[in-house]
Protein backbone atom coordinates (compact mmCIF):
# COMPACT_ATOMS: atom_id res chain seq x y z
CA UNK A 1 -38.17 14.61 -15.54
CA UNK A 2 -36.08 12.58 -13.07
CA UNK A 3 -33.11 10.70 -14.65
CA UNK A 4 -30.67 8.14 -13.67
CA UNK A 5 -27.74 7.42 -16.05
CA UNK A 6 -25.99 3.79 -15.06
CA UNK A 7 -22.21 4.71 -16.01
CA UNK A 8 -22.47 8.52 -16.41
CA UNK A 9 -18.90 9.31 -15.89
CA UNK A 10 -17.51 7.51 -18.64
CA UNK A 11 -17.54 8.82 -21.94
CA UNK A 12 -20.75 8.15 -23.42
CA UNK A 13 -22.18 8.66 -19.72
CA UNK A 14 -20.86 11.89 -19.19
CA UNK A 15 -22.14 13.50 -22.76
CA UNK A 16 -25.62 11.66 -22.13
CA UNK A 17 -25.47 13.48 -18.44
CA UNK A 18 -24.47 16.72 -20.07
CA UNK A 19 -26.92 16.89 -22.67
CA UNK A 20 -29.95 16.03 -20.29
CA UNK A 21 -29.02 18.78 -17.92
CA UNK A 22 -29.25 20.70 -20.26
CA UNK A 23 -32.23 19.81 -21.88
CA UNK A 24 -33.61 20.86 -18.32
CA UNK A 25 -33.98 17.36 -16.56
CA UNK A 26 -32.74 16.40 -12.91
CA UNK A 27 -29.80 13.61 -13.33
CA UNK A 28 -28.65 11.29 -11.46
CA UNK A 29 -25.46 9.33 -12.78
CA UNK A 30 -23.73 6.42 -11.22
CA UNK A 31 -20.53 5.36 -12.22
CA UNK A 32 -17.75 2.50 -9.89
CA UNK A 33 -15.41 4.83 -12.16
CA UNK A 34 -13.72 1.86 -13.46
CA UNK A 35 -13.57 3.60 -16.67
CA UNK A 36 -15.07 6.76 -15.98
CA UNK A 37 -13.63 9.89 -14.39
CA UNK A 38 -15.41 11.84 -11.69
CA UNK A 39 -14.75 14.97 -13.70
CA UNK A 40 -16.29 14.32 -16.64
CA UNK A 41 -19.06 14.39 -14.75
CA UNK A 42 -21.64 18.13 -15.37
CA UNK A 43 -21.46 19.11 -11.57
CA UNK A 44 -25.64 20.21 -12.26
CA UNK A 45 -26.12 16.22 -11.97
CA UNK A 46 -25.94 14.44 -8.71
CA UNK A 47 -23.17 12.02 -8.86
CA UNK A 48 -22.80 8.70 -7.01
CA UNK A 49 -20.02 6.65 -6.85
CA UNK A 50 -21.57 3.11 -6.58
CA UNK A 51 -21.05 -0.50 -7.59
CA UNK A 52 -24.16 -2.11 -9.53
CA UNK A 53 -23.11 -5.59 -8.85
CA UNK A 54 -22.55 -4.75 -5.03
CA UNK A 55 -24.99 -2.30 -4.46
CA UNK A 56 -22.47 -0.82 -2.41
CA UNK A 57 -20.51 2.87 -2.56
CA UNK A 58 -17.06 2.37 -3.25
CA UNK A 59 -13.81 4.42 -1.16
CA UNK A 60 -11.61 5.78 -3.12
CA UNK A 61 -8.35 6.79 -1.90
CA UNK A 62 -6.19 8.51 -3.69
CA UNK A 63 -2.18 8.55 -3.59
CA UNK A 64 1.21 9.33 -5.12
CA UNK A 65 2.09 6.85 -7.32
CA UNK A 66 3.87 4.42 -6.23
CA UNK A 67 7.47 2.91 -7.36
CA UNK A 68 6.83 0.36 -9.41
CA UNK A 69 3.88 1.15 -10.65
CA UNK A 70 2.86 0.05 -14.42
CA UNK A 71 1.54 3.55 -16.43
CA UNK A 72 -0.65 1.38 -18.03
CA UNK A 73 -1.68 -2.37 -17.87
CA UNK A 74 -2.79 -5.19 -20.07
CA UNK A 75 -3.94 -8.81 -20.05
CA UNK A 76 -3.83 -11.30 -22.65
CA UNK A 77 -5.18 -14.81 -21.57
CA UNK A 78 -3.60 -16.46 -24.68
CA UNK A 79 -0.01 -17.96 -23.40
CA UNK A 80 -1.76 -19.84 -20.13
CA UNK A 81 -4.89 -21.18 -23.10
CA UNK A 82 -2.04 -22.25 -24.98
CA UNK A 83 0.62 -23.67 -22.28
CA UNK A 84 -1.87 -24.98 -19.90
CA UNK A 85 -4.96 -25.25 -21.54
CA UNK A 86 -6.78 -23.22 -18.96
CA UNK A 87 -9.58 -20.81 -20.04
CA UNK A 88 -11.50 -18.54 -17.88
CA UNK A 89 -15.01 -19.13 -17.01
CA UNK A 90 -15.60 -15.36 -16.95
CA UNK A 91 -14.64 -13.05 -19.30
CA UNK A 92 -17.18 -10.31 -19.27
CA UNK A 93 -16.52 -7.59 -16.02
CA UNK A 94 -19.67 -7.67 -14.46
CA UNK A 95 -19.82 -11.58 -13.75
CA UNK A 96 -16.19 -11.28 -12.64
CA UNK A 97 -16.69 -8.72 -10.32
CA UNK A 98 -20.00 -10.55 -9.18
CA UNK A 99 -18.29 -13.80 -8.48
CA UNK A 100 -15.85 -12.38 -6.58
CA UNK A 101 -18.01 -10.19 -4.39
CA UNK A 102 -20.51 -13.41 -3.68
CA UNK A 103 -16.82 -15.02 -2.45
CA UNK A 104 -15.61 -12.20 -0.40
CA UNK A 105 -19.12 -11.85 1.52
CA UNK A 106 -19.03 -15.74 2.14
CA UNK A 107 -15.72 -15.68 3.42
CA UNK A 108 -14.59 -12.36 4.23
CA UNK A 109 -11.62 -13.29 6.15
CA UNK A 110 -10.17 -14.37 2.83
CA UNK A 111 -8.70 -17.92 2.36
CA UNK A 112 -7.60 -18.23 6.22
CA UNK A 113 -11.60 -18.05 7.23
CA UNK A 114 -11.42 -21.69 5.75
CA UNK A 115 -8.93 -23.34 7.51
């Protein structure tokens, strides 16, 4: 049987991808790797490295770190709640990522395309 596995890289992906190989089955898993690690991929499964929300394939470059870079990062939305009163509209990743891809393809020059 023919297989596709939405976010097989990340952890629950990858073991899911694993275990159908080898249970005998031709997988495919996609995975933006947001969260999910090209290795943890089983190499038996076609991998492709692809945006849901886009429908597009994502480059990846990768680098040296650079200086300055954080080892790890985090976000807390409280303080500007409670010293502005602003809240976000999106909180889930999908719609964010959404939004902001149906902005980018309307203006892709960024903010100067408006002026």
């Amino acid at each position: 049987m023919n297989v596709l596995v939405a976010g097989g890289a990340g952890y629950i992906g990858s073991h899911a991808v694993r275990q159908l190989v080898e249970a005998g089955h031709r997988v495919v898993a996609l995975d933006n790797l947001h969260r999910g690690h090209r290795g943890a991929v089983d190499p038996r499964a076609v991998f492709h490295q692809l945006d849901l929300v886009s429908g597009t394939e994502i480059p990846v470059v990768y680098g040296p770190r650079r200086a300055g870079d954080p080892a790890v990062l985090y976000a807390n939305a409280d303080k500007i709640r409670r010293e502005l009163g602003w809240s976000a509209r999106y909180t889930e990743i999908e719609p964010i990522i959404a939004t902001a891809w149906k902005w980018f393809q309307k203006h892709p020059g960024g903010y100067e395309s408006e002026q």
